[in-house]
C-alpha atoms as a PDB file:
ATOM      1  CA  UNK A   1      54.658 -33.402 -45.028  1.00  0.00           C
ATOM      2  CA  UNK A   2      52.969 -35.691 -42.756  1.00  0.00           C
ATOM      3  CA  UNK A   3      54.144 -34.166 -39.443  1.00  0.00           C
ATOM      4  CA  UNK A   4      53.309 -30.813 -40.826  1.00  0.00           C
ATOM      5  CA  UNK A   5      50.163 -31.833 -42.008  1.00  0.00           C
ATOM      6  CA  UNK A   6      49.633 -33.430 -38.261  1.00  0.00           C
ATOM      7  CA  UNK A   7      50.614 -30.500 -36.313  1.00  0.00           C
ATOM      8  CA  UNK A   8      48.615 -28.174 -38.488  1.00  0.00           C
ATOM      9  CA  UNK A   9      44.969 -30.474 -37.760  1.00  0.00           C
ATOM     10  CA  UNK A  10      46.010 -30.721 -33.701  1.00  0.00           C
ATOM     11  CA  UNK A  11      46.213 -26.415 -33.905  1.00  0.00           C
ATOM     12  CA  UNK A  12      42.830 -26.516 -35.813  1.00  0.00           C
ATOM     13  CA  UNK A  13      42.027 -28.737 -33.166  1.00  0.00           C
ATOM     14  CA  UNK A  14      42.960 -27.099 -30.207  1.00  0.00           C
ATOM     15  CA  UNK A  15      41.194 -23.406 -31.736  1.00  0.00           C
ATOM     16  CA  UNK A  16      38.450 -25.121 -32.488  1.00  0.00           C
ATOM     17  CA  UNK A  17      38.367 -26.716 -29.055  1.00  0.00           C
ATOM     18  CA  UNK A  18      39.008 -23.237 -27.468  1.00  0.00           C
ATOM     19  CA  UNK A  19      36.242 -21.904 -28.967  1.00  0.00           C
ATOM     20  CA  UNK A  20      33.369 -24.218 -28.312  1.00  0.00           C
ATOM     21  CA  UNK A  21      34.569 -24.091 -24.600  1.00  0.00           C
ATOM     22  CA  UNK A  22      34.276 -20.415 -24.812  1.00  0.00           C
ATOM     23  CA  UNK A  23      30.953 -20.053 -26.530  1.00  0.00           C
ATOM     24  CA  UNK A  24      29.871 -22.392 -23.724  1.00  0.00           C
ATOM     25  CA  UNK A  25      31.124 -20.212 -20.863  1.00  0.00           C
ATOM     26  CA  UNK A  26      29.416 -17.576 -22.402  1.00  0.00           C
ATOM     27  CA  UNK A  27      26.376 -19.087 -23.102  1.00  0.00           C
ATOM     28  CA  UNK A  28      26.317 -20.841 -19.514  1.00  0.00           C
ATOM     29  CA  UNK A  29      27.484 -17.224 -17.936  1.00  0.00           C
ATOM     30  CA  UNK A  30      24.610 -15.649 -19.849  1.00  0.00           C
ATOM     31  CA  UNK A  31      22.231 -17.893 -18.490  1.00  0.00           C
ATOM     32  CA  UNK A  32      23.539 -17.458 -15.135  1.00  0.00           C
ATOM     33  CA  UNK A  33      23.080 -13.437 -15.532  1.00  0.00           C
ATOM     34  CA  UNK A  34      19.592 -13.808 -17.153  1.00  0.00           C
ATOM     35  CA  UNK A  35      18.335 -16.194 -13.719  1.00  0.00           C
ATOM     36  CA  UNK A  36      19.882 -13.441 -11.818  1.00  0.00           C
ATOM     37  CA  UNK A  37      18.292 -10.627 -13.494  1.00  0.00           C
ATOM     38  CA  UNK A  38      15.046 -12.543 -13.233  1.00  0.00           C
ATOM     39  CA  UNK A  39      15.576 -13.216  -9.308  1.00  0.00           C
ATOM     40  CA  UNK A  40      16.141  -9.418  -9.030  1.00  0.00           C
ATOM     41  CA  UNK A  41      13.116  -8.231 -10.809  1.00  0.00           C
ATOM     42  CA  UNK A  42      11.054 -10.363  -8.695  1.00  0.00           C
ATOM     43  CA  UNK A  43      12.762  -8.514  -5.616  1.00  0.00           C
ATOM     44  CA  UNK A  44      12.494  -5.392  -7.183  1.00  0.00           C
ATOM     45  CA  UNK A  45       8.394  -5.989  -7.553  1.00  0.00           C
ATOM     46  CA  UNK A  46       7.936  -7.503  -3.994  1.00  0.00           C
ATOM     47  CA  UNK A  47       9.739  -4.623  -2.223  1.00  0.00           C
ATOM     48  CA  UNK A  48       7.152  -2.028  -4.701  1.00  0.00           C
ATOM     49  CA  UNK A  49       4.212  -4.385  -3.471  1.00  0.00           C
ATOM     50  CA  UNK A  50       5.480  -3.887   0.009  1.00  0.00           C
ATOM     51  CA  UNK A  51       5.712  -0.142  -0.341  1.00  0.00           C
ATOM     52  CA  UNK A  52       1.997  -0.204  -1.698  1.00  0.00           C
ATOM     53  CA  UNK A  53       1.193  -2.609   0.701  1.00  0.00           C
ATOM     54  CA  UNK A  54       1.830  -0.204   3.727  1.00  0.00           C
ATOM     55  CA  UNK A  55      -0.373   2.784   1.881  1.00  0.00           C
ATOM     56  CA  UNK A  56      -3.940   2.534   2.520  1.00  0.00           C
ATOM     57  CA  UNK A  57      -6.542   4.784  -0.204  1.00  0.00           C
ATOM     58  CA  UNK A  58      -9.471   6.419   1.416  1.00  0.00           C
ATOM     59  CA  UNK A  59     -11.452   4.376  -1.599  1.00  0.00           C
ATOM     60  CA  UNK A  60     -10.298   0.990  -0.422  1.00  0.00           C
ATOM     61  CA  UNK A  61     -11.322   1.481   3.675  1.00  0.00           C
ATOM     62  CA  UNK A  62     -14.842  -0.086   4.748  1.00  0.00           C
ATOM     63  CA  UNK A  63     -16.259   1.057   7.686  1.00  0.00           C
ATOM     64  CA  UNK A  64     -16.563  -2.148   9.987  1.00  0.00           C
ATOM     65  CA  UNK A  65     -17.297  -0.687  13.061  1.00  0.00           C
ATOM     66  CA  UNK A  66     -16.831   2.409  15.482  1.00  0.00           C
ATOM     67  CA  UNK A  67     -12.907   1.075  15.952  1.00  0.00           C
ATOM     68  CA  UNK A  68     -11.385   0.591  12.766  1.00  0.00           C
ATOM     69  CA  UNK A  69      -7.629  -0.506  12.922  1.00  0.00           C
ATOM     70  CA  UNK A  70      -6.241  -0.970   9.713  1.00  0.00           C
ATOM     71  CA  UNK A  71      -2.803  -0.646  10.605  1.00  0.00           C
ATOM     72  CA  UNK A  72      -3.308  -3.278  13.285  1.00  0.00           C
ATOM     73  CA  UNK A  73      -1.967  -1.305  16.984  1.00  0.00           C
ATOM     74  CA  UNK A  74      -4.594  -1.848  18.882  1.00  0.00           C
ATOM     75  CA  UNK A  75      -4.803  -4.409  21.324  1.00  0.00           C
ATOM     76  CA  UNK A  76      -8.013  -6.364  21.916  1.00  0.00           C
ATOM     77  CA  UNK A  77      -8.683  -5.051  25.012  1.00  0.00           C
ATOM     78  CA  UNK A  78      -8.215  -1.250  23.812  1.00  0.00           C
ATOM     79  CA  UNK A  79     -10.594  -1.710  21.289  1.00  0.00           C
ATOM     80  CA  UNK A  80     -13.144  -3.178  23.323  1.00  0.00           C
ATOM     81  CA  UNK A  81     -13.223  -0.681  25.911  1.00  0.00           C
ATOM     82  CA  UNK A  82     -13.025   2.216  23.056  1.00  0.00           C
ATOM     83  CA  UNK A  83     -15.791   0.440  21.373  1.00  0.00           C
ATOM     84  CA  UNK A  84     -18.103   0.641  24.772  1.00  0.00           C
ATOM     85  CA  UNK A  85     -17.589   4.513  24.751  1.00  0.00           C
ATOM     86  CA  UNK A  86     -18.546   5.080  21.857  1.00  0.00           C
ATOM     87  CA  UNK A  87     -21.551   3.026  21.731  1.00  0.00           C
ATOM     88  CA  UNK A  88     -22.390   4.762  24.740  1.00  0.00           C
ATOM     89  CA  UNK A  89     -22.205   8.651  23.733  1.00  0.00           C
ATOM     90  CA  UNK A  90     -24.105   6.920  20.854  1.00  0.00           C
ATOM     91  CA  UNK A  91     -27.064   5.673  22.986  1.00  0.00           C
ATOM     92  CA  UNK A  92     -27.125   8.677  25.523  1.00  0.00           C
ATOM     93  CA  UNK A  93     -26.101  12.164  23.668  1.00  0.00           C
ATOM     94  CA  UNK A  94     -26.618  10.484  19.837  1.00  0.00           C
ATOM     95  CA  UNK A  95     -23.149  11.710  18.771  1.00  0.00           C
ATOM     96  CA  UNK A  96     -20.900   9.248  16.559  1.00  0.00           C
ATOM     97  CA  UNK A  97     -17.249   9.240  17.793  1.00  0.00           C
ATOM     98  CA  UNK A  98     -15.377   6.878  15.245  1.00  0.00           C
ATOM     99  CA  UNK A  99     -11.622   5.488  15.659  1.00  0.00           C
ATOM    100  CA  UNK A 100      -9.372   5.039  12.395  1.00  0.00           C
ATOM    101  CA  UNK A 101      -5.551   3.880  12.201  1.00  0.00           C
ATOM    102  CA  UNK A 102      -4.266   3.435   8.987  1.00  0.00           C
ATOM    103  CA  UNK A 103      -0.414   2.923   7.781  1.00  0.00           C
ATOM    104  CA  UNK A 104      -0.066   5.371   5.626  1.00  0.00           C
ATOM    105  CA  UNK A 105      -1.970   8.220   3.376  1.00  0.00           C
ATOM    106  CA  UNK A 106       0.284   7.121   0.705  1.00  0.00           C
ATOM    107  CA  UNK A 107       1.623  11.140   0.400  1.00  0.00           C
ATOM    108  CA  UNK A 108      -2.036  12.873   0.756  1.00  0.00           C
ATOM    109  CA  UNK A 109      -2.244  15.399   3.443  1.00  0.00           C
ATOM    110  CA  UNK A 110      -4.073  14.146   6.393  1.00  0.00           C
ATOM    111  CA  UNK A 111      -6.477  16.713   6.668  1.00  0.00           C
ATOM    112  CA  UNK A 112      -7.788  16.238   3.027  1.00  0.00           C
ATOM    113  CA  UNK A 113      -7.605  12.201   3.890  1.00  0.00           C
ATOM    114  CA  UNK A 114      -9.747  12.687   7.058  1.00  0.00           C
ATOM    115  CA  UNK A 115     -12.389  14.860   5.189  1.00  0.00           C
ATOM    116  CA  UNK A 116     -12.654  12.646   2.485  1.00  0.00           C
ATOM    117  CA  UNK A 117     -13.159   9.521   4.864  1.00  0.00           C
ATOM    118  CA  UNK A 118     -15.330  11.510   6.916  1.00  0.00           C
ATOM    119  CA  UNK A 119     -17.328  12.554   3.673  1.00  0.00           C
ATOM    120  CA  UNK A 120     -17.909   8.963   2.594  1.00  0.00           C
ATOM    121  CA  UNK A 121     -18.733   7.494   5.689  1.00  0.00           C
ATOM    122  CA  UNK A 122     -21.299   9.725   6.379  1.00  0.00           C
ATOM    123  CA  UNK A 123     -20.158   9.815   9.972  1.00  0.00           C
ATOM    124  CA  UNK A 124     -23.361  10.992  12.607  1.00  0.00           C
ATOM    125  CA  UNK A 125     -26.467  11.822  11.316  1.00  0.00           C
ATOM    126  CA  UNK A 126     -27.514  13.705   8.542  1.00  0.00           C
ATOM    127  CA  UNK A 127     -28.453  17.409   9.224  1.00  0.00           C
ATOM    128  CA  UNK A 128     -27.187  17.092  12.677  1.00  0.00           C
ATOM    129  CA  UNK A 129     -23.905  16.265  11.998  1.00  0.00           C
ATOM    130  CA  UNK A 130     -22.434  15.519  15.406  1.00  0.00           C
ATOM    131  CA  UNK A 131     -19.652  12.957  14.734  1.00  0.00           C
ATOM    132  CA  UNK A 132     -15.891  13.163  15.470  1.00  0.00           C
ATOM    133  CA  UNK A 133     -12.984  11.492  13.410  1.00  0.00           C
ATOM    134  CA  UNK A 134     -10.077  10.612  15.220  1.00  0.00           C
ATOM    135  CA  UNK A 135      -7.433   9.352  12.722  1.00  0.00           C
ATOM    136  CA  UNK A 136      -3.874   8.064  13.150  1.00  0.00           C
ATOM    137  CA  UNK A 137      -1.607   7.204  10.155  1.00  0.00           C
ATOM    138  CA  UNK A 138       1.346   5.513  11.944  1.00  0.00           C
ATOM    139  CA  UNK A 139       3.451   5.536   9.427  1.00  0.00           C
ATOM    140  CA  UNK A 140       3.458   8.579   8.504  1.00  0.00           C
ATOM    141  CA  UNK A 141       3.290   9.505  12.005  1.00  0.00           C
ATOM    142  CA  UNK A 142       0.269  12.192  11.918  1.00  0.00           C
ATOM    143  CA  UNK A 143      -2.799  12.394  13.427  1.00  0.00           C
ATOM    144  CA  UNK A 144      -6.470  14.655  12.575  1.00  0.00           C
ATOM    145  CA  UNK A 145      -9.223  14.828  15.101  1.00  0.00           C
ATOM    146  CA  UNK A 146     -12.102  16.066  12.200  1.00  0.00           C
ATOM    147  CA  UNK A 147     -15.149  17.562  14.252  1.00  0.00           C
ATOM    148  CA  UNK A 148     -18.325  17.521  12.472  1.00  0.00           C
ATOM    149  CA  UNK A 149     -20.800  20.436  11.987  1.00  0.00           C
ATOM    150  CA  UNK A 150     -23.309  19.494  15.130  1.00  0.00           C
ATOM    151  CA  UNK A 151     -20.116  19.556  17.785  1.00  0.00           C
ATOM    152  CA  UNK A 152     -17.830  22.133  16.632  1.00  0.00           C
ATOM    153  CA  UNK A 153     -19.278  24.920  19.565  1.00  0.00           C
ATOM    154  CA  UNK A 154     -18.421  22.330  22.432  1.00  0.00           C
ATOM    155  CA  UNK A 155     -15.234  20.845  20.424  1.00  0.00           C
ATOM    156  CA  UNK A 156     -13.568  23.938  18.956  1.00  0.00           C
ATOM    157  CA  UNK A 157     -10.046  23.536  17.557  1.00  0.00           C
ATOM    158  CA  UNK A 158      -8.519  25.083  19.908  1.00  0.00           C
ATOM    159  CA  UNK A 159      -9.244  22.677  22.614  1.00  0.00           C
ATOM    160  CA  UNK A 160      -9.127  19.528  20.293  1.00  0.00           C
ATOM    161  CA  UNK A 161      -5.206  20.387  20.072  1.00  0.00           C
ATOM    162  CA  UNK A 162      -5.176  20.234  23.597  1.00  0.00           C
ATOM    163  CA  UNK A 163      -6.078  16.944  23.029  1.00  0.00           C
ATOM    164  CA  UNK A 164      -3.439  16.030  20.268  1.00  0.00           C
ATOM    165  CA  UNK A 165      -0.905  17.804  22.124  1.00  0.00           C
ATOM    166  CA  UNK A 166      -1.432  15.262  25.564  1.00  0.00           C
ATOM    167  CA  UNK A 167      -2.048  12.386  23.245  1.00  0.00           C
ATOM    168  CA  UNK A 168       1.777  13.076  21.844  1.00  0.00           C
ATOM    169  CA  UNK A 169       3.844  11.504  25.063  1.00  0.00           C
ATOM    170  CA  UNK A 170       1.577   8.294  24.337  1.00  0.00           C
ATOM    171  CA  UNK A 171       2.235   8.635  20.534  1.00  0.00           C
ATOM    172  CA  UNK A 172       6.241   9.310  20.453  1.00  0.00           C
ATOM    173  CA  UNK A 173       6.866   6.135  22.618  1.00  0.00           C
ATOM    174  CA  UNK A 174       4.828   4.008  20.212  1.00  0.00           C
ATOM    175  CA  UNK A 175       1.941   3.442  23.175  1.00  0.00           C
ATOM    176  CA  UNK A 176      -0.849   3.591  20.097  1.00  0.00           C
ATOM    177  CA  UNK A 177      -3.291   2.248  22.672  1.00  0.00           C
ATOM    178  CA  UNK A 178      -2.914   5.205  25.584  1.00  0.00           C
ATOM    179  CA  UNK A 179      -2.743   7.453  22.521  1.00  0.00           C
ATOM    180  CA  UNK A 180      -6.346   6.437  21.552  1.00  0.00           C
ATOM    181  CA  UNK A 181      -7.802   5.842  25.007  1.00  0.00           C
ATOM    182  CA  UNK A 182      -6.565   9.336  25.741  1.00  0.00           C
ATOM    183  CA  UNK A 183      -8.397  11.310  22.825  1.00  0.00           C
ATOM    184  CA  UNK A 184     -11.254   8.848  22.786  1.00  0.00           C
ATOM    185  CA  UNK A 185     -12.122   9.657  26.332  1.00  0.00           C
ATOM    186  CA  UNK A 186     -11.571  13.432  26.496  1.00  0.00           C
ATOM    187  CA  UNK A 187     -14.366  14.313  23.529  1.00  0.00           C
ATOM    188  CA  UNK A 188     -16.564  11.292  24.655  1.00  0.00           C
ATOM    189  CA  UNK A 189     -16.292  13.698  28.193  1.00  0.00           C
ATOM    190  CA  UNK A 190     -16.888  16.892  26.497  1.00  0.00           C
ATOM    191  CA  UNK A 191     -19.418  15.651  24.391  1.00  0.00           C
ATOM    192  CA  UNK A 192     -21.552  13.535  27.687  1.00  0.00           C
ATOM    193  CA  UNK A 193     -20.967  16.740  29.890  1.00  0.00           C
ATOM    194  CA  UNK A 194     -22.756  19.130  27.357  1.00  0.00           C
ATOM    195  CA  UNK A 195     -25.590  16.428  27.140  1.00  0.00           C
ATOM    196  CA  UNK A 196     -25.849  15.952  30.437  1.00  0.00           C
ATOM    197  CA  UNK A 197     -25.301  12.011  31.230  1.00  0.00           C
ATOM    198  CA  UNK A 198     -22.655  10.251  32.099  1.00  0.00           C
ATOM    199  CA  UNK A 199     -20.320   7.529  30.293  1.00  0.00           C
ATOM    200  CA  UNK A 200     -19.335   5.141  32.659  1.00  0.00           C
ATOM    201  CA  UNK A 201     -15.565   3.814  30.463  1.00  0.00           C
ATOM    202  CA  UNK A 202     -14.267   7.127  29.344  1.00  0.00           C
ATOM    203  CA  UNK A 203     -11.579   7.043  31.910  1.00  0.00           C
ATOM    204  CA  UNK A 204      -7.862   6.934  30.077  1.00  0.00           C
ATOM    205  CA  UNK A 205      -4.399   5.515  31.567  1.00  0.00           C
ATOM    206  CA  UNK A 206      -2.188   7.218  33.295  1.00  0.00           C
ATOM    207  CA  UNK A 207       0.601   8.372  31.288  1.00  0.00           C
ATOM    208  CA  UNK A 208       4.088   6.856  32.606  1.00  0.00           C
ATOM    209  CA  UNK A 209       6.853   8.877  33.282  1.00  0.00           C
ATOM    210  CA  UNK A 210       9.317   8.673  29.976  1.00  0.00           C
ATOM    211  CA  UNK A 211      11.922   6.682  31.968  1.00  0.00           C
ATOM    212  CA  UNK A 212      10.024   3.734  33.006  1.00  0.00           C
ATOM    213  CA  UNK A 213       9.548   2.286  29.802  1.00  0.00           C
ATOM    214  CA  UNK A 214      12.209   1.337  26.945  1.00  0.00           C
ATOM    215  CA  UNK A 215      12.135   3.556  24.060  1.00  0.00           C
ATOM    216  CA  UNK A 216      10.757   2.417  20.715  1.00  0.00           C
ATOM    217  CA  UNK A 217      13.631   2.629  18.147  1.00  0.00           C
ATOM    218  CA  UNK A 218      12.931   3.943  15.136  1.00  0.00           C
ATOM    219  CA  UNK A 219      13.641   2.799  11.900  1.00  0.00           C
ATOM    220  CA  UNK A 220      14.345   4.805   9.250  1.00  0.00           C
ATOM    221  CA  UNK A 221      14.730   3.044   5.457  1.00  0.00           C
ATOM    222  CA  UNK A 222      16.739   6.248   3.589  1.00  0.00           C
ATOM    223  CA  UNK A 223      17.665   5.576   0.272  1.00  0.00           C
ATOM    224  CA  UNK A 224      20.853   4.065   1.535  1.00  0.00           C
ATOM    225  CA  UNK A 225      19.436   1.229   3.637  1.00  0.00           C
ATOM    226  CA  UNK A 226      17.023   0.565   0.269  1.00  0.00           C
ATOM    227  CA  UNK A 227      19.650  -0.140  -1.646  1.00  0.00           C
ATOM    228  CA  UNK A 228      21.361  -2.073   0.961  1.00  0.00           C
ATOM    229  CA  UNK A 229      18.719  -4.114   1.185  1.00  0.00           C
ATOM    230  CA  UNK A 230      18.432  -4.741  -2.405  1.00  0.00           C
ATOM    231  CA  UNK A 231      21.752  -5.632  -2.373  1.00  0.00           C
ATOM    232  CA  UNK A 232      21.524  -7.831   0.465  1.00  0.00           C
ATOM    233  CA  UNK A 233      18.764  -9.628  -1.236  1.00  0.00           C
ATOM    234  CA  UNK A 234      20.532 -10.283  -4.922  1.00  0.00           C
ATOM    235  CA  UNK A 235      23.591 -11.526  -3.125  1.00  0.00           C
ATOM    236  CA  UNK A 236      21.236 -14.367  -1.552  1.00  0.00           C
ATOM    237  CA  UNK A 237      19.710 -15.128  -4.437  1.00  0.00           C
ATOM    238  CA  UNK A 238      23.332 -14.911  -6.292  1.00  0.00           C
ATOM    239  CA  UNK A 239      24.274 -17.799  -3.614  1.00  0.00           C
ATOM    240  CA  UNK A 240      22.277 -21.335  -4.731  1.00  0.00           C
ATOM    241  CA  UNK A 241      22.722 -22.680  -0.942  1.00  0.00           C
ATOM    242  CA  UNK A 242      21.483 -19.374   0.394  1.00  0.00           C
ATOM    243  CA  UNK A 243      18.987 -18.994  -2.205  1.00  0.00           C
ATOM    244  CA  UNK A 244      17.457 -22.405  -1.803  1.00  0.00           C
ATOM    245  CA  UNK A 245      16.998 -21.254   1.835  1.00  0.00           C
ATOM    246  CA  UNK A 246      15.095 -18.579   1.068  1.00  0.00           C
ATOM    247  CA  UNK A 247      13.268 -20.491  -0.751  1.00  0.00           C
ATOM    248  CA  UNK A 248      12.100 -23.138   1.808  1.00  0.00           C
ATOM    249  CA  UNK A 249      11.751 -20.168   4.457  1.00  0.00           C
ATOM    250  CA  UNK A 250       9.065 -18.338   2.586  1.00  0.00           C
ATOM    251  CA  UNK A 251       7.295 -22.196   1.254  1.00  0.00           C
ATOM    252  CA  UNK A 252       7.283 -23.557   5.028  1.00  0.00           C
ATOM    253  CA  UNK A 253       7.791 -20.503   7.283  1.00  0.00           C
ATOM    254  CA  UNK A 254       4.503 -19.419   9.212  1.00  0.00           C
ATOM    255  CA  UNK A 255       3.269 -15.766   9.134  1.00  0.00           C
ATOM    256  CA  UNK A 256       2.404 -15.472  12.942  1.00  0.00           C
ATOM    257  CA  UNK A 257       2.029 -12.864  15.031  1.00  0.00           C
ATOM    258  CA  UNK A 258      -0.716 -10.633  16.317  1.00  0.00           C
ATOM    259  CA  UNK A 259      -2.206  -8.210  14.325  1.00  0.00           C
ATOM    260  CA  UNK A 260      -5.224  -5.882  15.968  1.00  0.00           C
ATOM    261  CA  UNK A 261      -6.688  -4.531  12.432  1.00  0.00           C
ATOM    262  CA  UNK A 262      -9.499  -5.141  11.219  1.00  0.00           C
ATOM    263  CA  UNK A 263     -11.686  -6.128  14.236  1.00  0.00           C
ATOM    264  CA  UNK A 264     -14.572  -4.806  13.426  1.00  0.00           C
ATOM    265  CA  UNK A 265     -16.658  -7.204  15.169  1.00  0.00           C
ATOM    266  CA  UNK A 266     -20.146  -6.654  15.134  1.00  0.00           C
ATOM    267  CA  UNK A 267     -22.536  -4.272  16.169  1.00  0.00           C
ATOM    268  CA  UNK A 268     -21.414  -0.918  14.095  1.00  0.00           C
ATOM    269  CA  UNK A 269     -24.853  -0.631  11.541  1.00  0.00           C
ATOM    270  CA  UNK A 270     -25.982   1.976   9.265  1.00  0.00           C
ATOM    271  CA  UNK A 271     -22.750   1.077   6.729  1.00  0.00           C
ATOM    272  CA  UNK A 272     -20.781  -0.463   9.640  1.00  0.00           C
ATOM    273  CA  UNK A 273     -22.462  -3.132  11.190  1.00  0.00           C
ATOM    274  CA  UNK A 274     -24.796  -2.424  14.019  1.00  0.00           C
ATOM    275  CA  UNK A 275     -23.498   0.835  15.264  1.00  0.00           C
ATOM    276  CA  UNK A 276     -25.600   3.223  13.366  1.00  0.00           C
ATOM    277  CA  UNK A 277     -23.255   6.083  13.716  1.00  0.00           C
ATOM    278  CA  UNK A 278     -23.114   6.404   9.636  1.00  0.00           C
ATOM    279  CA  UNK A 279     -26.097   8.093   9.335  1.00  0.00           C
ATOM    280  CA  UNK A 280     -24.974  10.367   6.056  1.00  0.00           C
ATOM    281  CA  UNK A 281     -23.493  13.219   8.723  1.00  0.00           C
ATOM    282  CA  UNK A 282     -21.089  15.805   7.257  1.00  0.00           C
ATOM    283  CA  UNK A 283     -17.795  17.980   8.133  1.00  0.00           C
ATOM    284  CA  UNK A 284     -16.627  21.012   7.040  1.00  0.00           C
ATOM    285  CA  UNK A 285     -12.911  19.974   8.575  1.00  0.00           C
ATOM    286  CA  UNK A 286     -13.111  21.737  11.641  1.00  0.00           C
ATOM    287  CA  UNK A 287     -10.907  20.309  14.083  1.00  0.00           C
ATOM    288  CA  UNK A 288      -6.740  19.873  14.804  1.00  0.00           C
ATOM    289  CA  UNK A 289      -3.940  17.888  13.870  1.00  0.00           C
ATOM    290  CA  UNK A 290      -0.399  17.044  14.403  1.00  0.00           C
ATOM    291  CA  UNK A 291       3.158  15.034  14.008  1.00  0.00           C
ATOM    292  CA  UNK A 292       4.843  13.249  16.415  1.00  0.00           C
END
């Protein structure tokens, strides 16, 4: 009676044993899934921040001077000799030549983006209306030269894609500076030979020949490589060692780097600091445009 008694406690025993260890597992495995889930949402939202990130609404840009590189490809000395032309047809034929590079028109067609910046900029005076747009979204790899009212006999759309189409060799290699220079300088020309003066820094580079210089890859993210990459980033923080690295890379690592955008600088006025070429002007989205 005894040892039957006995045995029959130790088997309680043991199922009861078996089944506090398994309602731990599951409660420690369900935490375990819930810190995961919780690591992947927050990868999920910075990748969406990212995406947002790179898209730039005409809403959000403020004019800060006659070169304004949001997307940051401009080198320092690019925009200083860019900023010297225009300040210079400015001055001598009173005609407002503006530079834009954005990211991305987050899906809006880049004529309608370059009208509606033009629009609320007020870009060259008003009732004259002789400004010119040029506007580069590098992501999206597009460009519109918008010509305002005032210019569109001496910068008809025919020979502003001209323009566009010998920017392109600069463009396709990634060579955002030549690209610029090269349209800057040809309607600062057109625009100082129908005044009749001369602008002394409207010369562009030379265009290398394709060869001489390594090609650009480019990068593609197709939904493939997303999802790779989301992968990639809940098997790190799946990992403690890996994840703890992560950790101290983005808490101590340094964001670095060069970035042109933004340099505004002074001297743009009239909305823009010092310039005055925001004088209320207007467009009716005469011009060209392109892909590269």
């Amino acid at each position: 009676m005894c040892t039957r008694f006995a045995r029959t406690a130790f088997t309680v025993f043991l199922v009861h044993t078996a089944i506090t260890g398994l309602s731990v597992q599951f409660v420690y495995n369900r935490a375990r899934m819930q810190l995961r889930l919780k690591w992947l949402s927050i990868a999920l939202a910075v990748l969406v921040l990212a995406a947002c990130a790179s898209a730039e609404p005409v809403a959000s840009l403020k004019a800060t001077d006659c070169v304004n590189d949001f997307a940051g490809v401009l080198g320092p000395p690019t925009v200083t000799q860019l900023k010297e032309m225009c300040r210079q047809v400015l001055e001598k034929a009173q005609a407002s030549v503006v530079v834009v590079t954005v990211k991305s028109t987050d899906g809006e067609d880049i004529f309608n983006y370059s009208v509606d910046l033009y629009q609320k900029w007020g870009i060259g005076q008003k009732g004259k209306d002789r400004g010119v747009l040029i506007l580069l979204a590098v992501q999206d790899r597009k460009y519109y030269i918008n010509v305002g009212y005032g210019l569109e006999g001496i910068l008809p759309d025919g020979k502003v894609g001209g323009f566009g189409r010998e920017a392109v060799p600069y463009l396709k290699r990634g060579d955002y500076d030549g690209a610029v220079s090269l349209l800057t300088s040809r309607i600062v020309d057109v625009i100082a030979k129908d005044a009749g003066v001369e602008i002394t820094t409207s010369q562009p580079r030379r265009i290398e020949p394709l060869e001489s210089r390594p090609q650009p890859r480019e990068v593609e993210l197709s939904l493939g490589k997303i999802l790779a990459i989301i992968a990639l980033i809940v098997f790190v923080l799946a990992v403690p060692p890996l994840r703890r690295l992560l950790f101290y890379m983005f808490l101590f690592g340094g964001s670095g780097g060069y970035r042109g955008g933004g340099d505004g600088g002074g001297g743009f006025g009239g909305g823009g600091g010092g310039f005055g070429g925001f004088g209320g002007g207007s467009t009716g989205g005469g011009g060209a445009g392109g892909s590269w």
